[in-house]
C-alpha atoms as a PDB file:
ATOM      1  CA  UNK A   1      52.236   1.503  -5.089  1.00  0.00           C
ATOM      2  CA  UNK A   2      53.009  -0.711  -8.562  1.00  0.00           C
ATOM      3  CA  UNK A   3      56.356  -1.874  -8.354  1.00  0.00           C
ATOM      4  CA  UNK A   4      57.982  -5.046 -10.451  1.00  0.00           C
ATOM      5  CA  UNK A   5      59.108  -8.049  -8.453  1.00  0.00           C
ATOM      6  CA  UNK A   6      62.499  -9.104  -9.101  1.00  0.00           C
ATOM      7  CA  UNK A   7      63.653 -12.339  -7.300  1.00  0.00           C
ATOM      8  CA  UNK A   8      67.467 -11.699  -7.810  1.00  0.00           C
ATOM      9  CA  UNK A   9      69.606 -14.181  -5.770  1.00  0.00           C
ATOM     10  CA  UNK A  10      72.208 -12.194  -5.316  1.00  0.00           C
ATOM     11  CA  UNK A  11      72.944  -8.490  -3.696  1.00  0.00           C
ATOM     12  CA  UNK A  12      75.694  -7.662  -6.487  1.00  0.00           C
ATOM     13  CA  UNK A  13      72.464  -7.769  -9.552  1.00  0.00           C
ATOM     14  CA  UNK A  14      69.913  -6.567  -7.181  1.00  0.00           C
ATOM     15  CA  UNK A  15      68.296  -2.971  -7.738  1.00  0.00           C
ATOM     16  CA  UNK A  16      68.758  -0.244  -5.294  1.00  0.00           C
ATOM     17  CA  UNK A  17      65.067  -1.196  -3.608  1.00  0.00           C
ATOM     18  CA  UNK A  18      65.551  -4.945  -1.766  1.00  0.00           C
ATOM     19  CA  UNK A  19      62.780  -6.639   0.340  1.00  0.00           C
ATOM     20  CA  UNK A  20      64.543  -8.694   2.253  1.00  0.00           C
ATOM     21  CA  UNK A  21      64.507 -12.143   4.578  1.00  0.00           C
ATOM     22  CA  UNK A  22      66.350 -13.211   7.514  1.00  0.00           C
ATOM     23  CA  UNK A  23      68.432 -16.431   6.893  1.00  0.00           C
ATOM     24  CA  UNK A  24      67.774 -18.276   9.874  1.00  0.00           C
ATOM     25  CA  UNK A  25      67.477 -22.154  10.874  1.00  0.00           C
ATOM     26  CA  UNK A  26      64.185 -23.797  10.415  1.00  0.00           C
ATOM     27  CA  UNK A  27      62.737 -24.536  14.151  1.00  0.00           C
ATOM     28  CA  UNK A  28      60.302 -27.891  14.930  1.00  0.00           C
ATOM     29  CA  UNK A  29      56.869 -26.015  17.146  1.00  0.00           C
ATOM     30  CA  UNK A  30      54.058 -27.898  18.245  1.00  0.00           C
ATOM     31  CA  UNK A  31      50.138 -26.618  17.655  1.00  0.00           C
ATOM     32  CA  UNK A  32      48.306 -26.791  21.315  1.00  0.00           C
ATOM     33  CA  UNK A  33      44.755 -27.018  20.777  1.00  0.00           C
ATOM     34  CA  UNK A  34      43.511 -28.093  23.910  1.00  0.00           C
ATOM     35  CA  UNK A  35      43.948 -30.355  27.070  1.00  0.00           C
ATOM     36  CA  UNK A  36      43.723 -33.245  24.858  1.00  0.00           C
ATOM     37  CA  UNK A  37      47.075 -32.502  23.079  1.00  0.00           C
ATOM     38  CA  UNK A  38      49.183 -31.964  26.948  1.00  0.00           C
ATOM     39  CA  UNK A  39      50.345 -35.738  26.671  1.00  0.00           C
ATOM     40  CA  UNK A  40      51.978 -34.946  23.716  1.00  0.00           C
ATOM     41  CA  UNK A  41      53.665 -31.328  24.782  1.00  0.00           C
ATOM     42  CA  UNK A  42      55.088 -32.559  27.526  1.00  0.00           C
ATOM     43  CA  UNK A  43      57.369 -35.071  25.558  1.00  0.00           C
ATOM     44  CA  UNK A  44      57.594 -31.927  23.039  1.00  0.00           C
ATOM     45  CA  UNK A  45      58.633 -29.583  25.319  1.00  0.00           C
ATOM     46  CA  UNK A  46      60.799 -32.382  27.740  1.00  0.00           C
ATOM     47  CA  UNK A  47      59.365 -31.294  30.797  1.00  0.00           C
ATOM     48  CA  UNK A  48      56.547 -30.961  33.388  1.00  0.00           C
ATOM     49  CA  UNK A  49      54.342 -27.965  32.879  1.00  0.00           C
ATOM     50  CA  UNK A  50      52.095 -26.796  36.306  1.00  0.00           C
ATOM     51  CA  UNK A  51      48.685 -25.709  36.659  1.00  0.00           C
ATOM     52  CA  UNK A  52      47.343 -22.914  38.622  1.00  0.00           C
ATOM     53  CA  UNK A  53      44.456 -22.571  40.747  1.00  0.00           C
ATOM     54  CA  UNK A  54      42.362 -20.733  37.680  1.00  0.00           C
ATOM     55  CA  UNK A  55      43.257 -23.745  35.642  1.00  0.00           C
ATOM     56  CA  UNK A  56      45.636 -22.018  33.337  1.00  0.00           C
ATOM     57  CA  UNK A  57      48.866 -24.133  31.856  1.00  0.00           C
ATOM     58  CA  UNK A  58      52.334 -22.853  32.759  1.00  0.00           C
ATOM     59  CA  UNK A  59      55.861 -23.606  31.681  1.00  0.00           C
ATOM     60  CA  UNK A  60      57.878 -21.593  34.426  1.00  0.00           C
ATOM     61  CA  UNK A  61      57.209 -18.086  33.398  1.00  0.00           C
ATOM     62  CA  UNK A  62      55.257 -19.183  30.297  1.00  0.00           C
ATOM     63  CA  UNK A  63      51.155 -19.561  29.952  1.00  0.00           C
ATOM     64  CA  UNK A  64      50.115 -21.785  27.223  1.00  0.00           C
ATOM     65  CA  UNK A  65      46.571 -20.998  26.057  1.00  0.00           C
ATOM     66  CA  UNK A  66      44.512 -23.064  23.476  1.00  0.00           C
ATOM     67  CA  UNK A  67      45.251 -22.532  20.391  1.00  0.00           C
ATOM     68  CA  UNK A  68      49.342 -21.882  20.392  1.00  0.00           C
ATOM     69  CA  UNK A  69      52.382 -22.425  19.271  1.00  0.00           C
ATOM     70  CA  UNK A  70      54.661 -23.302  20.975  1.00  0.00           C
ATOM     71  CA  UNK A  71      58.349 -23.008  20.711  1.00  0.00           C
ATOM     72  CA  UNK A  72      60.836 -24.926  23.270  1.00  0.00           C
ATOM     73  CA  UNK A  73      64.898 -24.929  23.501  1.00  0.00           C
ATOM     74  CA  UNK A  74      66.842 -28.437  23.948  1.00  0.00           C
ATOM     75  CA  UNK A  75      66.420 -27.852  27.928  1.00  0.00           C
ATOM     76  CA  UNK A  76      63.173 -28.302  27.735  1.00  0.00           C
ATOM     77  CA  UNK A  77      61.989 -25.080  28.455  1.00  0.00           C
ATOM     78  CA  UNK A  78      59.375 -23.189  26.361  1.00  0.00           C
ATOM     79  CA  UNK A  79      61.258 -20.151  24.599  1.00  0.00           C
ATOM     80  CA  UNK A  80      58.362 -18.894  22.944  1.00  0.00           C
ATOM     81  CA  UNK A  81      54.112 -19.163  22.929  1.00  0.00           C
ATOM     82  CA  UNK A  82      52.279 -17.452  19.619  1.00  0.00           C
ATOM     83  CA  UNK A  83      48.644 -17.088  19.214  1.00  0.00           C
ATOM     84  CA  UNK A  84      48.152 -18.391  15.574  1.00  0.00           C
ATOM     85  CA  UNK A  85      48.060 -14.824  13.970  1.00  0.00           C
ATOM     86  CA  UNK A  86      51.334 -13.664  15.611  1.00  0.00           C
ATOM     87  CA  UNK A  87      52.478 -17.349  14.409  1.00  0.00           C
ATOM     88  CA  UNK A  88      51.629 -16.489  10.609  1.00  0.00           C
ATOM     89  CA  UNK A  89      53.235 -13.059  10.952  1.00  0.00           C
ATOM     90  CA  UNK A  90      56.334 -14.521  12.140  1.00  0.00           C
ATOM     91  CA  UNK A  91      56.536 -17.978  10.395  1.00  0.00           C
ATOM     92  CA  UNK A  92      56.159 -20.499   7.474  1.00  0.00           C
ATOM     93  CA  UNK A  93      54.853 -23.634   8.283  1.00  0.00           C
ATOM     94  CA  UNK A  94      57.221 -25.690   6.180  1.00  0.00           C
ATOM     95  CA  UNK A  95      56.376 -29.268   7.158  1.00  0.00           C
ATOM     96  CA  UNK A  96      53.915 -30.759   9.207  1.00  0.00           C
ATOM     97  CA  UNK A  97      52.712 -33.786  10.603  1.00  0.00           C
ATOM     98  CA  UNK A  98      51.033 -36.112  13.439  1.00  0.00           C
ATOM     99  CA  UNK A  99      53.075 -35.967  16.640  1.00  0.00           C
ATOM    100  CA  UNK A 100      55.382 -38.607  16.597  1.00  0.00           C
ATOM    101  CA  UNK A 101      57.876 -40.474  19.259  1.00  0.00           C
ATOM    102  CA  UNK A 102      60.952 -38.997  17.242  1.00  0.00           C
ATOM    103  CA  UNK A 103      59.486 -35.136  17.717  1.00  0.00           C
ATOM    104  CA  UNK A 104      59.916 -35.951  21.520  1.00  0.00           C
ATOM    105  CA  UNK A 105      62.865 -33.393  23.085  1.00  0.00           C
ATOM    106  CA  UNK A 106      66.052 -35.099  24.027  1.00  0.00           C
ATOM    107  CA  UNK A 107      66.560 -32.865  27.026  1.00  0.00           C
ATOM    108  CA  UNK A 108      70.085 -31.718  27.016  1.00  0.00           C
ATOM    109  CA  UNK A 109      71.635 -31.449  30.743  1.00  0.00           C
ATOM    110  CA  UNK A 110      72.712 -28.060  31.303  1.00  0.00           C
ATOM    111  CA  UNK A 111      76.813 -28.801  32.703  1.00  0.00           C
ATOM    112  CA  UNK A 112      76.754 -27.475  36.579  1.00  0.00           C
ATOM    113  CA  UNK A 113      79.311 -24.839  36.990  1.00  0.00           C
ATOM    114  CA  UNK A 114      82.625 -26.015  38.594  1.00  0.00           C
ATOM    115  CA  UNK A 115      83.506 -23.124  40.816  1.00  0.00           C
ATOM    116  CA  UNK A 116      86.717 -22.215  40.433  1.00  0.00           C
ATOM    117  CA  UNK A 117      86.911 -24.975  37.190  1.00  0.00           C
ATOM    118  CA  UNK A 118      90.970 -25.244  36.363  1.00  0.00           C
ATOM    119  CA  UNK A 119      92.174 -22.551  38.386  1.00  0.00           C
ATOM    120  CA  UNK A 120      92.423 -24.824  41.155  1.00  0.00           C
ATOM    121  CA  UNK A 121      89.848 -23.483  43.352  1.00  0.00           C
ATOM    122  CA  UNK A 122      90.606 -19.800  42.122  1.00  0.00           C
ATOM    123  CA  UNK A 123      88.173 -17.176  41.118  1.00  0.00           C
ATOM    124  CA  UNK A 124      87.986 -14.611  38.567  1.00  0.00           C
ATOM    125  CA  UNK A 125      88.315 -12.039  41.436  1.00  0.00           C
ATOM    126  CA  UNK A 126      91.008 -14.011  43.333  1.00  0.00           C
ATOM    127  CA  UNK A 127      92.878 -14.417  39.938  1.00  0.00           C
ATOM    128  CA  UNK A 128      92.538 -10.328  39.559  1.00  0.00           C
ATOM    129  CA  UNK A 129      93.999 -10.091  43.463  1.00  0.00           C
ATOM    130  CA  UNK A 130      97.072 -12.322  43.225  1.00  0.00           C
ATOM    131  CA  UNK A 131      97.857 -10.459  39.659  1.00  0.00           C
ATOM    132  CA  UNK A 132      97.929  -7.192  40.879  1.00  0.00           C
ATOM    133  CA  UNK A 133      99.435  -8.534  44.632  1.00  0.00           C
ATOM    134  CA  UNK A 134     102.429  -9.653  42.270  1.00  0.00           C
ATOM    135  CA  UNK A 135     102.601  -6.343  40.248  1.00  0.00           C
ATOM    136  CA  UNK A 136     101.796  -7.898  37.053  1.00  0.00           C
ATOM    137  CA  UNK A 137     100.130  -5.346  34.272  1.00  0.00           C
ATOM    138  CA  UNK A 138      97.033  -6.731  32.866  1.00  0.00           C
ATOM    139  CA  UNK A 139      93.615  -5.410  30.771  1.00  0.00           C
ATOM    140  CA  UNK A 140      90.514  -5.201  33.888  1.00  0.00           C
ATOM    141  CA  UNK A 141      88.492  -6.604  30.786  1.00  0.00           C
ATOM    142  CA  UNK A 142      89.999 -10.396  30.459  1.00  0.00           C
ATOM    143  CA  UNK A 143      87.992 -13.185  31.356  1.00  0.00           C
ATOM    144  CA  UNK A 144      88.652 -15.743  33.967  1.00  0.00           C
ATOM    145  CA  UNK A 145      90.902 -17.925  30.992  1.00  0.00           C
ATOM    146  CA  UNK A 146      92.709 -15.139  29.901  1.00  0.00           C
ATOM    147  CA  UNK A 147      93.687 -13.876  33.558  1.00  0.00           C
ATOM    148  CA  UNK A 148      94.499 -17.677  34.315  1.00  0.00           C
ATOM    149  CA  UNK A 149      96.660 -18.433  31.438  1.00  0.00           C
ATOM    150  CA  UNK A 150      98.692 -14.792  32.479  1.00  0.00           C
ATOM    151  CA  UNK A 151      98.613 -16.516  36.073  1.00  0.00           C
ATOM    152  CA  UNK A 152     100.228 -19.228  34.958  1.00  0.00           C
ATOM    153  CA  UNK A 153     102.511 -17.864  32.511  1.00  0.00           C
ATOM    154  CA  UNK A 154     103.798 -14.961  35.262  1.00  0.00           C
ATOM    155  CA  UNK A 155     102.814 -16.185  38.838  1.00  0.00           C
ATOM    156  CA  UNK A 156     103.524 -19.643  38.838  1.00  0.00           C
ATOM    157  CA  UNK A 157     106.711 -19.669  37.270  1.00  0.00           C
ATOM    158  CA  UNK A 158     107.968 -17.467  39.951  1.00  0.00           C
END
């Protein structure tokens, strides 16, 4: 199949056949070769990976095998492993370099959930209960803000 290349920036000049890219945000990985580079995925990933009785590397749910990539979220927990073909299918290496102090996650804390948070203690399901126990109308699809604002707005003013 000949075809031309175009490299048109734009949709409105393009021709009616495209070959497309996703837009999407460039995202740091880190090569595992071996046991030798662990030291320096655990400060990538941010947290402690276990080892099972075969000797086999695990992040949670996540086996790391030589020769990976490995992708991790601000939580420190691995979101993705590639063997270096899948890797090249699904990635550009853009930039790389030694493993340094700065490429070491910042784990983010994950905020507990505040049961009942400023509903004063209340529920989505309570806030559905004393809405309908006061005959006030409302959509069953409204999240626990929206029912609390109408709450407040209808049941507290009484």
């Amino acid at each position: 199949m000949a075809t031309t290349a175009s490299t048109s920036k734009s949709f409105a000049s393009a021709r009616q056949s495209v070959i497309i890219r996703p837009r999407t945000a460039e995202q740091q990985g880190f090569i595992y070769h071996n046991f030798s580079d662990l030291k320096n995925l655990v400060k990538f990933v941010g947290s402690k990976p276990s080892i099972d009785e075969e000797g086999n590397l695990w992040f949670r749910k996540q086996m790391i095998p030589d020769n990976s990539v490995i992708l991790r979220n601000s939580y420190g927990q691995v979101t993705d492993v590639l063997s270096f073909d899948k890797a090249e299918e699904q990635y550009t290496v853009v930039l790389d370099s030694e493993f340094k102090p700065e490429h070491a996650n910042k784990v983010e804390k994950k905020e507990p959930s505040v049961k009942g948070g400023n509903g004063g203690g209340m529920t989505r399901n309570d806030l559905k209960d004393a809405l309908t126990k006061a005959k006030i109308d409302f959509k069953s699809g409204l999240t626990k803000d929206q029912l609390q604002v109408l709450y407040n707005e209808k049941v507290s003013k009484k």
